[in-house]
C-alpha atoms as a PDB file:
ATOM      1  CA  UNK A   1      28.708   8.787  13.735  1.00  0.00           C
ATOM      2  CA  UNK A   2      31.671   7.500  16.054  1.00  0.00           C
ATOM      3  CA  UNK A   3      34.891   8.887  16.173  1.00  0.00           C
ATOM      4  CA  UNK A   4      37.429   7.318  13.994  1.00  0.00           C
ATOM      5  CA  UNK A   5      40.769   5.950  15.507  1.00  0.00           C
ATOM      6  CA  UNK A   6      42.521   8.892  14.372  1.00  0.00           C
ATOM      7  CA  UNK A   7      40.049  11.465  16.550  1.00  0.00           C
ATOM      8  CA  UNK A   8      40.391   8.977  19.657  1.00  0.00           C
ATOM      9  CA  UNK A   9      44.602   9.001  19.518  1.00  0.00           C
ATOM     10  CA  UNK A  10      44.366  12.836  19.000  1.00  0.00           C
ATOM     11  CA  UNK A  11      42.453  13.241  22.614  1.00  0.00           C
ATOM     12  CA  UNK A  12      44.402  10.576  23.919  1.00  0.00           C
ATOM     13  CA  UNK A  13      47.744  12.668  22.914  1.00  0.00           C
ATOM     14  CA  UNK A  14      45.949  15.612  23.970  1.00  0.00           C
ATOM     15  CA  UNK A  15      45.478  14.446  27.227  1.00  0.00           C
ATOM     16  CA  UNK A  16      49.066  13.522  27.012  1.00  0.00           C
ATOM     17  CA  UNK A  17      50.285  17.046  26.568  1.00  0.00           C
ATOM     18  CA  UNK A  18      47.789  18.292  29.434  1.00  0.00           C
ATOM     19  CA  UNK A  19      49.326  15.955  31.925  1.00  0.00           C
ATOM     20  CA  UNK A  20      52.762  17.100  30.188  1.00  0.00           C
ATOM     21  CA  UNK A  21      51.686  20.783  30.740  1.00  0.00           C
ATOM     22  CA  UNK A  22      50.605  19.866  34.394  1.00  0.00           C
ATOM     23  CA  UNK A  23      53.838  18.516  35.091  1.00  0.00           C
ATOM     24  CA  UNK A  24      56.268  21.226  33.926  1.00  0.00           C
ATOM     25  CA  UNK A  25      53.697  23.718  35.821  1.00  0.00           C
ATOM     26  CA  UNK A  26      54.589  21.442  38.836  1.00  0.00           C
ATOM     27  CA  UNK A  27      58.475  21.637  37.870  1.00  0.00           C
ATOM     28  CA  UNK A  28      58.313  25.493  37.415  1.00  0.00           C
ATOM     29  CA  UNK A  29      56.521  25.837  41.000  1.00  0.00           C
ATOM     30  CA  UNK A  30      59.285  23.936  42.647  1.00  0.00           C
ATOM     31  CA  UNK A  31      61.785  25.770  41.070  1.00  0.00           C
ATOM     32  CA  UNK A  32      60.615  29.018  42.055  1.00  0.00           C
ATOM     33  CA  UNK A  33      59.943  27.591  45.844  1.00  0.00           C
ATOM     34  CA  UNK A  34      63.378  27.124  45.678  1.00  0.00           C
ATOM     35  CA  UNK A  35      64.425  30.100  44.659  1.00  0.00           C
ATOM     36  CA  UNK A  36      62.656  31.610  47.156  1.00  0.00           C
ATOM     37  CA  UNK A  37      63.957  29.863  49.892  1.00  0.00           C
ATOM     38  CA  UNK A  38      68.006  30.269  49.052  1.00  0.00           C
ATOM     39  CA  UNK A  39      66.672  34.251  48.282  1.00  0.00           C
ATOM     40  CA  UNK A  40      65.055  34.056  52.513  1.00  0.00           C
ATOM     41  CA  UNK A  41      68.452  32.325  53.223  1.00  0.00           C
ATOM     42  CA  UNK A  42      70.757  34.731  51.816  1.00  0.00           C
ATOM     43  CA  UNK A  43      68.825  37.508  53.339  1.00  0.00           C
ATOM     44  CA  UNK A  44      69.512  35.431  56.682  1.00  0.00           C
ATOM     45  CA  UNK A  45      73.223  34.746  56.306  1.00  0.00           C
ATOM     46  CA  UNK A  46      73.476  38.871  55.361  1.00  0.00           C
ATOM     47  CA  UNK A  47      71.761  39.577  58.454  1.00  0.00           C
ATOM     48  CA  UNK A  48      73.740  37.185  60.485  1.00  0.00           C
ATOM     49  CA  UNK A  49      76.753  38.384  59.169  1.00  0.00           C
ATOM     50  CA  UNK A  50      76.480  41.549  60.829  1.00  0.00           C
ATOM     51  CA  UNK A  51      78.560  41.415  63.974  1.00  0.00           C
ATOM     52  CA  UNK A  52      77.458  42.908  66.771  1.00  0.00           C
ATOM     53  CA  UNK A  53      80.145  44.336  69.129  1.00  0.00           C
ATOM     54  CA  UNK A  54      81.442  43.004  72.582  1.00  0.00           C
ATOM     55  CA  UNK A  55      81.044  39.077  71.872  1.00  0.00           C
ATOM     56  CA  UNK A  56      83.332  36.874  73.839  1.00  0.00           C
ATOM     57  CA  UNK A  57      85.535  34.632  72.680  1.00  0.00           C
ATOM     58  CA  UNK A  58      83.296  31.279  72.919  1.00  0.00           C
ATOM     59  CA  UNK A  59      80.808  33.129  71.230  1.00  0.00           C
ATOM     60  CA  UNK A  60      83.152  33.862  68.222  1.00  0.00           C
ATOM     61  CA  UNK A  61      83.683  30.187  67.240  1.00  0.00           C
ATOM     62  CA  UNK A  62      80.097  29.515  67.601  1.00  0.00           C
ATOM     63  CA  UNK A  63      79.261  31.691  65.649  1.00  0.00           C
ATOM     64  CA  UNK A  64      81.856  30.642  63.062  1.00  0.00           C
ATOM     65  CA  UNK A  65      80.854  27.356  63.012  1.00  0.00           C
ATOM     66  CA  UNK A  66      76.866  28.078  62.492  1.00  0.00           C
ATOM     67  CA  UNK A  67      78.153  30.693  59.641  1.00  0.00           C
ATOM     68  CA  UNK A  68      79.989  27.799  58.168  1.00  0.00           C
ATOM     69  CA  UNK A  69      76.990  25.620  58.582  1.00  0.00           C
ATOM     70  CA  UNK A  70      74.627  28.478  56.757  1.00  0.00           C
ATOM     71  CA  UNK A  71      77.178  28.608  53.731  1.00  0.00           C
ATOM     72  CA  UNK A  72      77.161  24.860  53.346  1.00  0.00           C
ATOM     73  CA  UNK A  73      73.217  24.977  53.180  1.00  0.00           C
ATOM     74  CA  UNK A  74      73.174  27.679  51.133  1.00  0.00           C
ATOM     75  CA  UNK A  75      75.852  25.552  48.621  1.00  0.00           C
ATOM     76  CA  UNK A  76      73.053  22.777  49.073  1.00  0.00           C
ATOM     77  CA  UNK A  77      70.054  25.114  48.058  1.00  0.00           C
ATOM     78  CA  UNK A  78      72.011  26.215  45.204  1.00  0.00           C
ATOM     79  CA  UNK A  79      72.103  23.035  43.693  1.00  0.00           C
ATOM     80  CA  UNK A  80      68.607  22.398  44.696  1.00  0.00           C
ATOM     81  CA  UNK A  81      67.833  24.898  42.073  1.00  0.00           C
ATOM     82  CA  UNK A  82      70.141  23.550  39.744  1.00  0.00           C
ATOM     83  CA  UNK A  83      68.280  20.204  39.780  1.00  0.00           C
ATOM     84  CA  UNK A  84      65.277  21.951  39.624  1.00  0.00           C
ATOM     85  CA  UNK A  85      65.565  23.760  37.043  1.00  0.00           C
ATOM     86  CA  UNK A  86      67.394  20.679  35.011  1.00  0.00           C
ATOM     87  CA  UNK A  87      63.778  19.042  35.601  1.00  0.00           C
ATOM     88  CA  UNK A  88      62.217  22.103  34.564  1.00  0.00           C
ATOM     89  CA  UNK A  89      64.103  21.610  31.208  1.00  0.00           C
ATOM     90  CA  UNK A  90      63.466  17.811  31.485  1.00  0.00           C
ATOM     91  CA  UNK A  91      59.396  18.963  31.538  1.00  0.00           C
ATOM     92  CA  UNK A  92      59.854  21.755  28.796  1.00  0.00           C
ATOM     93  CA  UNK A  93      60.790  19.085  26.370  1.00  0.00           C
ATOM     94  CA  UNK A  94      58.636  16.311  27.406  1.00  0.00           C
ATOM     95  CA  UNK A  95      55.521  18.957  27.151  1.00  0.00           C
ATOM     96  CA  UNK A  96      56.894  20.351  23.801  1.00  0.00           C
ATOM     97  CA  UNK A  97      57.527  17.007  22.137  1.00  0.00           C
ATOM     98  CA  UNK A  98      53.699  15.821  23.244  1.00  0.00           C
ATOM     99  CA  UNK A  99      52.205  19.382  22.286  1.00  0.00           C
ATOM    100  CA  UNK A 100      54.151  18.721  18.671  1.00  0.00           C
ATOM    101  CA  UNK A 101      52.510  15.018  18.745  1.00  0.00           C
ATOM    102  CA  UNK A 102      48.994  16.338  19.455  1.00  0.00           C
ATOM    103  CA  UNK A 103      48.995  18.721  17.196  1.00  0.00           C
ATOM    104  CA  UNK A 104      49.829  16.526  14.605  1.00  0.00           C
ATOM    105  CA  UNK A 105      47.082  14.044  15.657  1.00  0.00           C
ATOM    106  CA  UNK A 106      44.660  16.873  15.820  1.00  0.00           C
ATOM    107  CA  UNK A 107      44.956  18.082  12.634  1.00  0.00           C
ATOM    108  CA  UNK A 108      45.015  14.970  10.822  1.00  0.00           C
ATOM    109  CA  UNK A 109      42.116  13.929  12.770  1.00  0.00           C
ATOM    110  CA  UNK A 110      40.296  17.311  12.101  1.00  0.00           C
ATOM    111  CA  UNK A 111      41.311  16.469   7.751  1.00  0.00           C
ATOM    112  CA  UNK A 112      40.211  12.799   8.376  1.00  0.00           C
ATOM    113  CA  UNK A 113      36.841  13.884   9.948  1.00  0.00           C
ATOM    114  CA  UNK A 114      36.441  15.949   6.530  1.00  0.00           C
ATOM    115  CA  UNK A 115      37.286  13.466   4.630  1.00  0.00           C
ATOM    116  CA  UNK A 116      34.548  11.279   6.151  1.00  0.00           C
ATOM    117  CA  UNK A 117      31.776  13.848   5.638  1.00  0.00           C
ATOM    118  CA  UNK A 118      32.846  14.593   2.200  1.00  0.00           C
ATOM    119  CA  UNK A 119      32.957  11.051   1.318  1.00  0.00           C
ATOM    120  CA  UNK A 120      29.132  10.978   3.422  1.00  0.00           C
ATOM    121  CA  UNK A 121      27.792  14.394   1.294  1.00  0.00           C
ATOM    122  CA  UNK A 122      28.997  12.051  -1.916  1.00  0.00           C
ATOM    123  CA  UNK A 123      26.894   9.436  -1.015  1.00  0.00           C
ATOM    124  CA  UNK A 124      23.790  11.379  -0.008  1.00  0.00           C
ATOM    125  CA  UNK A 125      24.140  13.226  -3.229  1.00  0.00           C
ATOM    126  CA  UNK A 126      24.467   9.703  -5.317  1.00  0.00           C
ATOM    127  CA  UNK A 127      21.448   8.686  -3.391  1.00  0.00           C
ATOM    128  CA  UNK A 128      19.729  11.490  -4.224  1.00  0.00           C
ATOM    129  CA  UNK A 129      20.352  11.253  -7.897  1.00  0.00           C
ATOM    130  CA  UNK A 130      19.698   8.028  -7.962  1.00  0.00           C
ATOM    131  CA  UNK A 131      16.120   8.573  -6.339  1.00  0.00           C
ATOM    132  CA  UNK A 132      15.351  11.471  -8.828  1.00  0.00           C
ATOM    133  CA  UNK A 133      16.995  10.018 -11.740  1.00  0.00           C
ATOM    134  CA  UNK A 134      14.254   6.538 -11.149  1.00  0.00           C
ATOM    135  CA  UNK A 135      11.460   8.759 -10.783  1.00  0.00           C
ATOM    136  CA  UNK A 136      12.307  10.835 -13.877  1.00  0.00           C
ATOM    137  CA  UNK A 137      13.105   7.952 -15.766  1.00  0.00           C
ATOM    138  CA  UNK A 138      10.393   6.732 -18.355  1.00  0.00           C
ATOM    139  CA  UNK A 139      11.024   3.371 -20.844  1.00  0.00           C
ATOM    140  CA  UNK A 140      10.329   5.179 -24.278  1.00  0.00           C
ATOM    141  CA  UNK A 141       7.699   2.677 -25.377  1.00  0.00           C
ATOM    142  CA  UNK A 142       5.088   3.385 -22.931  1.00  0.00           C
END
């Protein structure tokens, strides 16, 4: 017995939600790289920010400048993760919404399917009866 349409659109949505699943996985992963990276930067601006003693002059303002540069990526990473997770949300309720869908599909498939072998035991049965009831069956003038 084939699959009926309904049992075909529930692994189709199924598939739906994996690839759904896969991407907020993906989303998550990126977020936490992120994370990572502006946690190694802070730990490198702290460490920078440490002066040592005895630095000329010219040494001041470059130093200045590359702590200015370091704040303005760390400004940038911040809203890296701010993007990321906005896509991580973006994922959260793409996967939810096709998780909902397939579920759905699923279980009416699942009460369609029983439908269809109820409907199949029914006829079997009828069959059945029918076979027995010919065999059993006798004209009253013989």
């Amino acid at each position: 017995m084939t699959p009926p349409g309904l049992s075909r659109l529930a692994e189709i949505t199924r598939r739906h939600a994996d690839q759904a699943a896969q991407r907020l996985a993906e989303a998550q992963r990126l977020a936490a790289e992120a994370e990572a990276q502006l946690r190694q930067l802070e730990r490198f601006a702290g460490d920078y920010a440490v002066s040592p003693g005895g630095i000329a002059p010219w040494q001041l303002s470059n130093r200045q400048a590359f702590r200015d540069r370091l704040d303005d990526v760390l400004k940038q990473q911040q809203q890296r993760i701010e993007h990321a997770h906005a896509a991580c949300a973006a994922a959260r309720a793409s996967w939810m919404t096709a998780w909902q869908a397939s579920q759905s599909l699923g279980n009416a498939a699942a009460l369609q399917m029983d439908a269809l072998q109820q409907q199949r035991l029914k006829r079997l049965q009828r069959q059945e009866d029918d076979l027995v009831n010919s065999r059993s069956w006798q004209p009253a003038w013989t």
